[in-house]
C-alpha atoms as a PDB file:
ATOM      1  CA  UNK A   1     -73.046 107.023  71.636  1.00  0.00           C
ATOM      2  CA  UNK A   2     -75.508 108.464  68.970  1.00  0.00           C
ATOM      3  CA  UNK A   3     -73.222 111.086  67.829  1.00  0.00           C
ATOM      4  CA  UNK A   4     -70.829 108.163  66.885  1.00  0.00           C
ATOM      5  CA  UNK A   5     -73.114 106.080  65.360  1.00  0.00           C
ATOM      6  CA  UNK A   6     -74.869 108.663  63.165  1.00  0.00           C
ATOM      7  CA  UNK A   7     -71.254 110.237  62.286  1.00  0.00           C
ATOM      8  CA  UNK A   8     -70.149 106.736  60.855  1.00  0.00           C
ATOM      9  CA  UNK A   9     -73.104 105.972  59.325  1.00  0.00           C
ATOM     10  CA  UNK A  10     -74.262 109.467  57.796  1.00  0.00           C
ATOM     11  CA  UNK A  11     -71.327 108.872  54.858  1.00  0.00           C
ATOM     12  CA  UNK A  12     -68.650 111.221  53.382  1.00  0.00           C
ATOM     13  CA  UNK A  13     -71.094 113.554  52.266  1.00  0.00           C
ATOM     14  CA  UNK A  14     -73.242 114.449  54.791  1.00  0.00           C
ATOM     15  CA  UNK A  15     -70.044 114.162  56.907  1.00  0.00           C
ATOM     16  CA  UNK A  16     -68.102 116.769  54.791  1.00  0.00           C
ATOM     17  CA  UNK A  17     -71.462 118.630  55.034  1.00  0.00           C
ATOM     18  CA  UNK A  18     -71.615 119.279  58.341  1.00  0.00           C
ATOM     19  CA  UNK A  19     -67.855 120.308  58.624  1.00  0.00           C
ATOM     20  CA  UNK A  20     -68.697 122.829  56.002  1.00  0.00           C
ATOM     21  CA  UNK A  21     -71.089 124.646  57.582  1.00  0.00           C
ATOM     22  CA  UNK A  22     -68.681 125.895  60.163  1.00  0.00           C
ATOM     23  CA  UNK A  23     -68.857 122.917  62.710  1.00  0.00           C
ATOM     24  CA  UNK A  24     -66.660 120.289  64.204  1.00  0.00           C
ATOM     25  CA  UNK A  25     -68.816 117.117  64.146  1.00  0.00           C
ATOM     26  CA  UNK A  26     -66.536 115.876  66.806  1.00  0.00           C
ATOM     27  CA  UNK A  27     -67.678 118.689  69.316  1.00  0.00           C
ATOM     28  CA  UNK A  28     -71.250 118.300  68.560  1.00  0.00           C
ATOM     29  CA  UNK A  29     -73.705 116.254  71.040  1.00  0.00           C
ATOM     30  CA  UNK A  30     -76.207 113.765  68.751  1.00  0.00           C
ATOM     31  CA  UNK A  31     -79.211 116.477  69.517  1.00  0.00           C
ATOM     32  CA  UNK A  32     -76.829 119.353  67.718  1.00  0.00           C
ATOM     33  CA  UNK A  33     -75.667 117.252  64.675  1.00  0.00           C
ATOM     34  CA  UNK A  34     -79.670 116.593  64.330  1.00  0.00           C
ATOM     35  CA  UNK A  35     -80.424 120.060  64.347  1.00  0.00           C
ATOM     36  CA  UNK A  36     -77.170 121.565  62.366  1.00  0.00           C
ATOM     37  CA  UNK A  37     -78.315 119.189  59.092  1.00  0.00           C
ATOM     38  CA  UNK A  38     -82.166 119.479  59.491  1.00  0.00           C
ATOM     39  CA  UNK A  39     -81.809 122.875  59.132  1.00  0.00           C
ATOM     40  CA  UNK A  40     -79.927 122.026  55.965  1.00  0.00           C
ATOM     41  CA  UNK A  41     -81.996 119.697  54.193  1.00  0.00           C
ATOM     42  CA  UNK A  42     -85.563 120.918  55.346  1.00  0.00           C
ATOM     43  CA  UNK A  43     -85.415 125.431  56.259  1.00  0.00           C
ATOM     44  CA  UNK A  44     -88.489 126.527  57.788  1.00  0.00           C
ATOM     45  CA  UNK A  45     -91.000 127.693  55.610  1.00  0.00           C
ATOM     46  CA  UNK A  46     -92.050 131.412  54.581  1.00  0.00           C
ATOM     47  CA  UNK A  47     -94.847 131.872  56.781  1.00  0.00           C
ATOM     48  CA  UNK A  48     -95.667 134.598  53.933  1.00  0.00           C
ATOM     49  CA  UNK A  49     -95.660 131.707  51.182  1.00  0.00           C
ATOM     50  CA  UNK A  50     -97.915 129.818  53.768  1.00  0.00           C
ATOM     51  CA  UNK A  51    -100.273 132.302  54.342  1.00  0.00           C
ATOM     52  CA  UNK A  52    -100.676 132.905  50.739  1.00  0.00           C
ATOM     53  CA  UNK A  53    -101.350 129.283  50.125  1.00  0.00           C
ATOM     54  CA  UNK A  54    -103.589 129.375  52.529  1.00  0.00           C
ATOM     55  CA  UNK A  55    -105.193 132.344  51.713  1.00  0.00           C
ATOM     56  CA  UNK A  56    -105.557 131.820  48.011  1.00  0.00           C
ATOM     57  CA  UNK A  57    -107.235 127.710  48.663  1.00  0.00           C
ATOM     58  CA  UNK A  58    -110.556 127.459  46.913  1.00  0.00           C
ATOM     59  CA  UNK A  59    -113.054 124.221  46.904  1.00  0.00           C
ATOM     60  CA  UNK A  60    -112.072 122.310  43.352  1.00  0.00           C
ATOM     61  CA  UNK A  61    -115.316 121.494  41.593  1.00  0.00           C
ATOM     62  CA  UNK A  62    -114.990 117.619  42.627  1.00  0.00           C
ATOM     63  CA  UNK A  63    -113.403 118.522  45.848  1.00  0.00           C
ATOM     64  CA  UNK A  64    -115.750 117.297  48.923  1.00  0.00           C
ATOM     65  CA  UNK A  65    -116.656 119.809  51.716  1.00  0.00           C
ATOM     66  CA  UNK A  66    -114.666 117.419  54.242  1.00  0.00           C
ATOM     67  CA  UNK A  67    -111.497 117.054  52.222  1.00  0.00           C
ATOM     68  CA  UNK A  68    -111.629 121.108  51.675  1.00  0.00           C
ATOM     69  CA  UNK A  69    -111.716 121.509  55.370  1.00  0.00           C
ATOM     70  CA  UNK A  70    -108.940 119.188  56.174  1.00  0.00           C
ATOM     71  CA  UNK A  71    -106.644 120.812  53.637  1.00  0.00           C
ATOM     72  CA  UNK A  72    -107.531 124.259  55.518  1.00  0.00           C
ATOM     73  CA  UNK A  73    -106.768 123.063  58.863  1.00  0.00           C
ATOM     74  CA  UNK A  74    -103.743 121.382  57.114  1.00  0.00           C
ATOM     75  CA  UNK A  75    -102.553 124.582  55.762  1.00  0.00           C
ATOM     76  CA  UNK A  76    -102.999 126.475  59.215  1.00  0.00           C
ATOM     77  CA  UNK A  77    -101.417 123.677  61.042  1.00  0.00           C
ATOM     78  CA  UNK A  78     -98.175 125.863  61.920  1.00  0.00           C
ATOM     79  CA  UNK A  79     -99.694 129.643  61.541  1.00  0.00           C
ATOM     80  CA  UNK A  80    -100.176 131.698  64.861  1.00  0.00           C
ATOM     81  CA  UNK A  81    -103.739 132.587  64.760  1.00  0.00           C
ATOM     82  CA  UNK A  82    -103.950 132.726  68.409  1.00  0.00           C
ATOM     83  CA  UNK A  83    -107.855 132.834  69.316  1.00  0.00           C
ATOM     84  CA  UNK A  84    -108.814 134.209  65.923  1.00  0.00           C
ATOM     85  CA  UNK A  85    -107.706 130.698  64.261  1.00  0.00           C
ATOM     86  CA  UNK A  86    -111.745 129.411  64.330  1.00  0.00           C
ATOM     87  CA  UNK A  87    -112.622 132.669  62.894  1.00  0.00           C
ATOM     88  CA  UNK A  88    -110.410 132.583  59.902  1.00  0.00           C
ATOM     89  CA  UNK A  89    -110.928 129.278  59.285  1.00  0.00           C
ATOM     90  CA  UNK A  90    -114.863 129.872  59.078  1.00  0.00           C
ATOM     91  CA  UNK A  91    -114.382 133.294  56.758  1.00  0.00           C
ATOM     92  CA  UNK A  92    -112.157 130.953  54.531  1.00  0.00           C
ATOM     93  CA  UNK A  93    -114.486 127.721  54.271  1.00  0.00           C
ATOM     94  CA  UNK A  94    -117.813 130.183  54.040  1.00  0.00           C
ATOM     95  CA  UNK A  95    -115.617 132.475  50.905  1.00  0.00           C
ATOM     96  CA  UNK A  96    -113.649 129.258  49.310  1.00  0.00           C
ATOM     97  CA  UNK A  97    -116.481 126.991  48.716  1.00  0.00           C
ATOM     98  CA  UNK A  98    -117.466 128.311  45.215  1.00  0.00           C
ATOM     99  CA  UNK A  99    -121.162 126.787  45.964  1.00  0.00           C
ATOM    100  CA  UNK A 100    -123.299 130.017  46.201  1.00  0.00           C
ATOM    101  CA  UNK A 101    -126.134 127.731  47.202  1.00  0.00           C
ATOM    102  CA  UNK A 102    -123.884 126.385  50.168  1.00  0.00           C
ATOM    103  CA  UNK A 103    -122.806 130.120  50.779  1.00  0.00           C
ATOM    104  CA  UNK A 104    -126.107 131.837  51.387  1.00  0.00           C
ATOM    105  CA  UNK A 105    -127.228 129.001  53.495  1.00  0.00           C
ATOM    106  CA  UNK A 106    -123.841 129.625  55.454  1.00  0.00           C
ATOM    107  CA  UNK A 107    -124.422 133.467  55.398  1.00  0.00           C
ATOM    108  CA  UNK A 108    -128.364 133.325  57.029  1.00  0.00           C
ATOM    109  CA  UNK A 109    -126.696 132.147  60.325  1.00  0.00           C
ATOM    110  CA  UNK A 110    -126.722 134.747  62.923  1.00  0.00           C
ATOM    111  CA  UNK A 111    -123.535 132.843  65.159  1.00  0.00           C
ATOM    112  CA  UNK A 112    -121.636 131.208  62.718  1.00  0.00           C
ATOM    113  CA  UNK A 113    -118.629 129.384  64.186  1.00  0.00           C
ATOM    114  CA  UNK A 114    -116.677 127.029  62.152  1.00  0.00           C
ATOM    115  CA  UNK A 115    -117.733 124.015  63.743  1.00  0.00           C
ATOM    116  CA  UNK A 116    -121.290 125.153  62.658  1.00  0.00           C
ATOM    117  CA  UNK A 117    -120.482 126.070  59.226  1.00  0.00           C
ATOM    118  CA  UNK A 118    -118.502 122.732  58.689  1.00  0.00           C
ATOM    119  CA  UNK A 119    -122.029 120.899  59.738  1.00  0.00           C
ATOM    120  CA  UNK A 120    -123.946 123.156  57.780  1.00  0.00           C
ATOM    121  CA  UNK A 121    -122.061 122.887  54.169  1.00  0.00           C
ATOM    122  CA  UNK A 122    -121.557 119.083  54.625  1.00  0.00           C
ATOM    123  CA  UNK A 123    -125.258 118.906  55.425  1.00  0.00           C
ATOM    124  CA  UNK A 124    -126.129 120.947  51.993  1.00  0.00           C
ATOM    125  CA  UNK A 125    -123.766 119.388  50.152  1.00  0.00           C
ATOM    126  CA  UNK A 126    -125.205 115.705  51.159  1.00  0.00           C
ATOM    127  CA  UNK A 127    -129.027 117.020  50.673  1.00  0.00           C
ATOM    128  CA  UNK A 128    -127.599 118.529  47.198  1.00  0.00           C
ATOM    129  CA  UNK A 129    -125.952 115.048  46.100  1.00  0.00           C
ATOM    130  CA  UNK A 130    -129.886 113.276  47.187  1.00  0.00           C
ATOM    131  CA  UNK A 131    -131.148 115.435  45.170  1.00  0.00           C
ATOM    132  CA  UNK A 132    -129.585 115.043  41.999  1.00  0.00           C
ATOM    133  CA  UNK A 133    -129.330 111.122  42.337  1.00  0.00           C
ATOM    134  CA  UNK A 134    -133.443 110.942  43.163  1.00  0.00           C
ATOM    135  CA  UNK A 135    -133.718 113.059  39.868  1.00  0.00           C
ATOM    136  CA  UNK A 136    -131.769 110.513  37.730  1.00  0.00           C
ATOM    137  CA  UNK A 137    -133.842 107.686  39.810  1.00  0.00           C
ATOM    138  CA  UNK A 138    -137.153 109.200  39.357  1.00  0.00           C
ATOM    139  CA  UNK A 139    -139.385 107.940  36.052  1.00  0.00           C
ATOM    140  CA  UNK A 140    -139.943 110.610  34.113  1.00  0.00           C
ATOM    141  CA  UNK A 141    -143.694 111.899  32.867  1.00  0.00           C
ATOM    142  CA  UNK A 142    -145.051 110.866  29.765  1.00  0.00           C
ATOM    143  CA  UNK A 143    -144.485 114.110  27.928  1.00  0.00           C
ATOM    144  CA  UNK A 144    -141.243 113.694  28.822  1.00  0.00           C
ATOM    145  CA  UNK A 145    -140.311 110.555  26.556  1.00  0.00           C
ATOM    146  CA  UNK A 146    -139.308 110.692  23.465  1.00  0.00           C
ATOM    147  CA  UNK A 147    -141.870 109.641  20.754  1.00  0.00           C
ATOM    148  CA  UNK A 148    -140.173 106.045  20.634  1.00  0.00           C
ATOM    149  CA  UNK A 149    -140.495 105.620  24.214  1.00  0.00           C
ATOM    150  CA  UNK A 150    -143.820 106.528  24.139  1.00  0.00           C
ATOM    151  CA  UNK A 151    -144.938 104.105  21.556  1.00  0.00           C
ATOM    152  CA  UNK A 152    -143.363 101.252  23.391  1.00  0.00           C
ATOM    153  CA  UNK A 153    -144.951 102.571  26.444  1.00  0.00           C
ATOM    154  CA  UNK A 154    -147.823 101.950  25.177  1.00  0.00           C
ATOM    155  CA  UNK A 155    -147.415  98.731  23.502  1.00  0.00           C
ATOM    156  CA  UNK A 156    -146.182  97.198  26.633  1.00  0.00           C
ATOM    157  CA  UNK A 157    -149.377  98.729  28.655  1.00  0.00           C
ATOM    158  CA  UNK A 158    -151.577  97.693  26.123  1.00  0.00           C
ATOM    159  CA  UNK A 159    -150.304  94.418  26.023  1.00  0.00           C
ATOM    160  CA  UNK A 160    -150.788  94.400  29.794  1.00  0.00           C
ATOM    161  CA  UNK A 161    -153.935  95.487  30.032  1.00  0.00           C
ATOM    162  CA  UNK A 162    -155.279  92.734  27.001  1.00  0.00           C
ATOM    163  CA  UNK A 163    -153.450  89.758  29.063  1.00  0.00           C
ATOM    164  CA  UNK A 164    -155.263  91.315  32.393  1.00  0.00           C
ATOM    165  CA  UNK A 165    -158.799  91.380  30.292  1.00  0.00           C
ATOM    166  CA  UNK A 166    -158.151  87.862  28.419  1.00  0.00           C
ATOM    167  CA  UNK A 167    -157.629  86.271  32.086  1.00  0.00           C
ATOM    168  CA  UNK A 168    -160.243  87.519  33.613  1.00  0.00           C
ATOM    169  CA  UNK A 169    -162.657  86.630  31.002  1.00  0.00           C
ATOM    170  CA  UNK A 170    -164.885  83.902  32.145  1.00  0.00           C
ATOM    171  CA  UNK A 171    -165.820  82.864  28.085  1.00  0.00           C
ATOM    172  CA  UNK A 172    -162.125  82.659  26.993  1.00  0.00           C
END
């Protein structure tokens, strides 16, 4: 019943498609007619060309540690690694993360698996994004201002400190 239905549906095309590529649509079961045009419209990939994408993915600059890691596993999703899978994936996230700060931390660990190594770059990369916002959030020194900061530094802690003198004066 499928076969019919996707034969008078499918339109001249794909019909005159199928009987082109050396079948009787007719003869077919559903399952084959499936099969005989998915092959046509979507070929299996070059596991070479995938390999090569997967082997040549580096970190962008903007590029989280967790969206780098999905697009790995993404990339390996149909490779057959067999039980060396973990270990490529760790080589490629410890080599493709183009933070050498992330990469000798990664490197120090005796027994790096890739579970580890995902914990420990998402870890440094976290601490390293702290960092830099407590440095924008942090006042700088006074040598550090510019000299028309400084002078309405100290107007403004001048003024303070004559407001906190007039009030507490008992004669004024």
């Amino acid at each position: 019943m499928k076969q019919v239905i996707l034969l008078t549906c499918c339109g001249k095309k794909i019909y005159a498609l199928i009987q082109g590529l050396r079948s009787n649509p007719k003869e077919k079961t559903y399952e084959q007619l499936k099969k005989i045009v998915g092959k046509h419209f979507s070929p299996p990939s070059s596991s070479i060309m995938n390999r090569l994408k997967f082997n040549t993915r580096v970190r962008e600059k903007s590029e989280s540690i967790a969206s780098f890691v999905v697009a790995l596993q993404q990339l390996v999703e149909f490779f057959e690694f067999g039980n060396k899978l973990n270990d490529m994936l760790r080589d490629h996230l410890v080599c493709g993360v183009n933070d050498e700060r992330i990469q000798r931390k990664l490197q120090l660990e005796a027994k790096l698996t890739f579970e580890t190594a995902k914990k420990l770059a998402q870890a440094a990369e976290i601490a390293e994004k702290d960092t830099r916002q407590l440095k924008r959030d942090t006042p700088r020194c006074i040598h550090q201002l510019s000299r028309k900061q400084k002078e309405e530094w100290f107007i403004s802690t001048n003024q303070n400190r004559f407001y906190k003198v007039w009030r507490q004066s008992p004669g004024l």
